[in-house]
N, C-alpha and C. Protein backbone atom coordinates (compact mmCIF):
# COMPACT_ATOMS: atom_id res chain seq x y z
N UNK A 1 53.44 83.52 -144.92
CA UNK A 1 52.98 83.31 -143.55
C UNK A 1 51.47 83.22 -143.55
N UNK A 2 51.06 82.50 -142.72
CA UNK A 2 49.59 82.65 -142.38
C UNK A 2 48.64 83.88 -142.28
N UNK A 3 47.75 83.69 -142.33
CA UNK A 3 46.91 85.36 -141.91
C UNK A 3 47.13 85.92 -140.52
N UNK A 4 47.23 86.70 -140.23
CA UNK A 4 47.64 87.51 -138.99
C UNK A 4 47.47 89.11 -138.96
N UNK A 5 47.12 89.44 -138.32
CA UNK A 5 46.69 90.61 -138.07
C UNK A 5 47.82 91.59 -137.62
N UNK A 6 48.76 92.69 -137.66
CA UNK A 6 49.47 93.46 -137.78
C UNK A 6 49.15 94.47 -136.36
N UNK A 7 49.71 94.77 -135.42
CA UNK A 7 50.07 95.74 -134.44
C UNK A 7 50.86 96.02 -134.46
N UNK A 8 51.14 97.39 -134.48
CA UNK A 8 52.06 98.39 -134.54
C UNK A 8 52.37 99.44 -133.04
N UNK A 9 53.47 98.91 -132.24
CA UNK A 9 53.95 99.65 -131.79
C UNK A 9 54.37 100.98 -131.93
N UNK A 10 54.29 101.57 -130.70
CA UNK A 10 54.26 103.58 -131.63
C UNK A 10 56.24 103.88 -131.99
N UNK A 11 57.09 102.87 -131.07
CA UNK A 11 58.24 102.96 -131.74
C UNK A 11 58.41 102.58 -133.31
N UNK A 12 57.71 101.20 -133.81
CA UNK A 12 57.53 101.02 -134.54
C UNK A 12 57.18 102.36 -135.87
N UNK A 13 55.73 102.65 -135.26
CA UNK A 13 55.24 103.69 -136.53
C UNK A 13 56.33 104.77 -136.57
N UNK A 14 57.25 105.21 -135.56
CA UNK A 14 57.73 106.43 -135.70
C UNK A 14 59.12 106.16 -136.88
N UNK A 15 59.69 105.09 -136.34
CA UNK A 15 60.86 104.59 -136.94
C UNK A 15 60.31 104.43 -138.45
N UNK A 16 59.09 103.61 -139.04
CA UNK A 16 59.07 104.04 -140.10
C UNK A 16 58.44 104.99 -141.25
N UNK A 17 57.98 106.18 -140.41
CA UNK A 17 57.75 107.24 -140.72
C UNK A 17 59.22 107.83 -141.19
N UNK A 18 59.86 107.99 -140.14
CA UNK A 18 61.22 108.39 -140.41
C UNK A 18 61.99 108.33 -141.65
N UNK A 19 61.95 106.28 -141.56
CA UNK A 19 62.95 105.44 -142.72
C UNK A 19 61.76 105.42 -143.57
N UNK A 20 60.65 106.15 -143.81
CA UNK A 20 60.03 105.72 -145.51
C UNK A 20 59.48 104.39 -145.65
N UNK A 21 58.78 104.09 -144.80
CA UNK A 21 58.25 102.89 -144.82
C UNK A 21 57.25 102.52 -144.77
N UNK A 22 56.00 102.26 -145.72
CA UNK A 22 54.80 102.36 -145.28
C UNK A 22 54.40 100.66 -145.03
N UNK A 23 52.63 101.31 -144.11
CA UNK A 23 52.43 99.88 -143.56
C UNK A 23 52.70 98.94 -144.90
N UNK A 24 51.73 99.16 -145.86
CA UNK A 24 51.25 98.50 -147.14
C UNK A 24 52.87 97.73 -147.94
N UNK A 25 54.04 98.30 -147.66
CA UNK A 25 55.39 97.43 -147.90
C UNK A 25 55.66 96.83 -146.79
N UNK A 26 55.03 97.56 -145.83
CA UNK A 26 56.30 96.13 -144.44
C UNK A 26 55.14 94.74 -144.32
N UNK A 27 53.81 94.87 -144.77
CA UNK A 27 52.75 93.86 -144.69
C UNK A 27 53.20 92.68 -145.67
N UNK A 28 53.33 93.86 -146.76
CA UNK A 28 53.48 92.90 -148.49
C UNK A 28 54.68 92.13 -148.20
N UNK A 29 55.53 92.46 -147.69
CA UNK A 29 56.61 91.57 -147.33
C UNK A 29 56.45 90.50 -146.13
N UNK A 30 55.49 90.37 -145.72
CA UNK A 30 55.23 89.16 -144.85
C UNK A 30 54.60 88.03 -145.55
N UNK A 31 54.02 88.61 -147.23
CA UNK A 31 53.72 87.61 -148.16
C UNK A 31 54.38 86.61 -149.21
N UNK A 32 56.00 87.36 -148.99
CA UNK A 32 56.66 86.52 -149.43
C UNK A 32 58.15 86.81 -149.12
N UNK A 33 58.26 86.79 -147.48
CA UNK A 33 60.10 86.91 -147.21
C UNK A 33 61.11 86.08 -147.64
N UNK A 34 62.27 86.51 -148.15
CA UNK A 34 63.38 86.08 -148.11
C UNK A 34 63.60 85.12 -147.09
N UNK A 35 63.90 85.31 -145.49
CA UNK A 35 63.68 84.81 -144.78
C UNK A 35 63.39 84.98 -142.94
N UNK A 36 63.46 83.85 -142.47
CA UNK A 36 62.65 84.70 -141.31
C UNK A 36 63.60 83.83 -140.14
N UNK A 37 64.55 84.75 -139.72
CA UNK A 37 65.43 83.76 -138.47
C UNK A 37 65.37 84.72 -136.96
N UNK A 38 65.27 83.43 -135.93
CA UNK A 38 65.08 84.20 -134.93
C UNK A 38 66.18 85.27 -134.24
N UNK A 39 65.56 85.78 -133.37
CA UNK A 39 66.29 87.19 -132.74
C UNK A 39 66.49 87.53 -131.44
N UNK A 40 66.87 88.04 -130.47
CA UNK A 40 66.74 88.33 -129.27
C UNK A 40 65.43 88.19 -128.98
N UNK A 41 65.27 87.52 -127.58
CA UNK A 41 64.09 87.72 -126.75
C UNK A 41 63.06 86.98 -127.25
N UNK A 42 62.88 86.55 -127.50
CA UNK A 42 61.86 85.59 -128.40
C UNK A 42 61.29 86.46 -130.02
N UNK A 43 61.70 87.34 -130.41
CA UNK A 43 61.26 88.22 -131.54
C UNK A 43 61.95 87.50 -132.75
N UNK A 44 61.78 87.87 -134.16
CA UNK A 44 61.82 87.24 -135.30
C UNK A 44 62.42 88.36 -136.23
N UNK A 45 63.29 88.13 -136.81
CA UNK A 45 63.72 89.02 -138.07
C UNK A 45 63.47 88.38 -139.15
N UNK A 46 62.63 89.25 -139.98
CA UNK A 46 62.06 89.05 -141.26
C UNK A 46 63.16 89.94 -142.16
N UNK A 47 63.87 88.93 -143.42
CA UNK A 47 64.14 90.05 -144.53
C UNK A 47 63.66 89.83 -145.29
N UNK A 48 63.62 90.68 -146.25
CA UNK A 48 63.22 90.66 -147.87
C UNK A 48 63.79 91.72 -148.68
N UNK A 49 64.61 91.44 -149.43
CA UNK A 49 65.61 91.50 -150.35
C UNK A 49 64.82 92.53 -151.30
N UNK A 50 65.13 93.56 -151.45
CA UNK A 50 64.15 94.82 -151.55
C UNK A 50 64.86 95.09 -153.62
N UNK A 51 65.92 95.14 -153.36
CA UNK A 51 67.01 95.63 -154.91
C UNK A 51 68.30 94.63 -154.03
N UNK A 52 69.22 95.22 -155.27
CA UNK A 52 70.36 94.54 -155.42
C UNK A 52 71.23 94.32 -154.38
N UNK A 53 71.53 95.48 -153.45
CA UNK A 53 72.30 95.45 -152.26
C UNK A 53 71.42 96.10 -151.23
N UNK A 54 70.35 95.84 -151.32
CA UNK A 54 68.89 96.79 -150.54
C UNK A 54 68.25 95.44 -149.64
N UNK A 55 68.12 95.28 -148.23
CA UNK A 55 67.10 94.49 -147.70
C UNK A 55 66.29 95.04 -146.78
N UNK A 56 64.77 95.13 -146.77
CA UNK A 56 63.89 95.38 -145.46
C UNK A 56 64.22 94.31 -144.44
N UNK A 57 64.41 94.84 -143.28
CA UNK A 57 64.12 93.72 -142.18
C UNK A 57 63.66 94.36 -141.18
N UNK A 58 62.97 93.54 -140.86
CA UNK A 58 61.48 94.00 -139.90
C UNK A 58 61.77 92.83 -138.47
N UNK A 59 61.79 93.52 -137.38
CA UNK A 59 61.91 93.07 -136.50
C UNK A 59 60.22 92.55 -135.55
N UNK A 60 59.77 91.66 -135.40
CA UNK A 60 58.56 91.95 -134.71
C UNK A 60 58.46 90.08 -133.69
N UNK A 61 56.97 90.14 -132.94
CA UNK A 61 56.96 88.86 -132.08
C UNK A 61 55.68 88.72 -133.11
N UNK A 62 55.39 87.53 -132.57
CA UNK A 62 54.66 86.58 -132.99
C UNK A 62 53.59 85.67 -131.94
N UNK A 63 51.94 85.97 -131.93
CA UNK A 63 51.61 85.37 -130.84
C UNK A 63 50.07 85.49 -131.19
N UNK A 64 49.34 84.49 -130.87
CA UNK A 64 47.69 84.03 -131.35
C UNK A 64 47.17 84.90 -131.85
N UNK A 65 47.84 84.58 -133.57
CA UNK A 65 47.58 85.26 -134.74
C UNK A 65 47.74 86.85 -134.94
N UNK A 66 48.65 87.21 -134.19
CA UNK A 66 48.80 88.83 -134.14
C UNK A 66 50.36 88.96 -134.42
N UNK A 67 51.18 89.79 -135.00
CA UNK A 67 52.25 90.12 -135.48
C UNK A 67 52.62 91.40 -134.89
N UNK A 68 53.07 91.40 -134.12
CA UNK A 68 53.40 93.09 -133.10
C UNK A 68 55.02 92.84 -133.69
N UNK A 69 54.73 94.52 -134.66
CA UNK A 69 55.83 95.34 -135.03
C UNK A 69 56.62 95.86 -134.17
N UNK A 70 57.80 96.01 -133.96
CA UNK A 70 58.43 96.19 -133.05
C UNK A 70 59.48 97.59 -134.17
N UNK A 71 60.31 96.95 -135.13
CA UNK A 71 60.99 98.15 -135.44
C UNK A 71 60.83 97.89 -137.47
N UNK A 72 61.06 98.26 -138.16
CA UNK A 72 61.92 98.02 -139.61
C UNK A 72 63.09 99.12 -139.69
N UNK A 73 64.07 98.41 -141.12
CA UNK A 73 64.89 99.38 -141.41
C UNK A 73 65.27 98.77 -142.12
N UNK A 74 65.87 99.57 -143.60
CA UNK A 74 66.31 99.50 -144.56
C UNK A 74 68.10 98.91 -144.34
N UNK A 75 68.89 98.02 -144.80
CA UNK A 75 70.57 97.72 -144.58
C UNK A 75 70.43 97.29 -146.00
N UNK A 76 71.83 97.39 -146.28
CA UNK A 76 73.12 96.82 -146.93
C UNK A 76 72.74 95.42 -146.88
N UNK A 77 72.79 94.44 -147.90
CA UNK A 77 72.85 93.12 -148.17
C UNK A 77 73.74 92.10 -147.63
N UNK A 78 74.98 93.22 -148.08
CA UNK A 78 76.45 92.46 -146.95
C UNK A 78 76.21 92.12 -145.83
N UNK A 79 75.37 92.94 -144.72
CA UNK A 79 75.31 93.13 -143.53
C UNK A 79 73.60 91.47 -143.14
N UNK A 80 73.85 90.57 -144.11
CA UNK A 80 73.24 89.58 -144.02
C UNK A 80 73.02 88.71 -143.19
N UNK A 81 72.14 88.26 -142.45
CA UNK A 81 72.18 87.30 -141.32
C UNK A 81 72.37 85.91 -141.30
């Protein structure tokens, strides 16, 4: 993806405090996702294929050059979009 600057919603930070997620992996994965299909409401799900049956997907919008985090969480591969 292009350069963009990262905002983090405080649902966001809490959820991945929780799930083990630091900024520095949910960023690095905007440098090279798996893929990126849209979602409710105008928002975007990003995965990236983390291990074998392991994917991050990061839920966030998209808007003049800013990337507002909305949630991540770790799933099951099966559970594929």
């Amino acid at each position: 993806m292009k350069e963009a600057r990262f905002v983090y919603g405080d649902h966001a930070l809490e959820q991945m405090r929780e799930r083990h997620i630091s900024q520095s992996v949910l960023e690095g994965a905007f440098e090279d996702p798996d893929s990126i299909v849209p979602a409710r409401g105008g928002r975007h799900c990003l995965i990236k294929h983390v291990r074998k049956n392991l994917s991050l997907r990061i839920v966030f919008r998209e808007g003049r050059g800013v990337l507002y985090i909305i949630t991540a969480y770790f799933t099951d591969k099966k559970y594929e979009i």
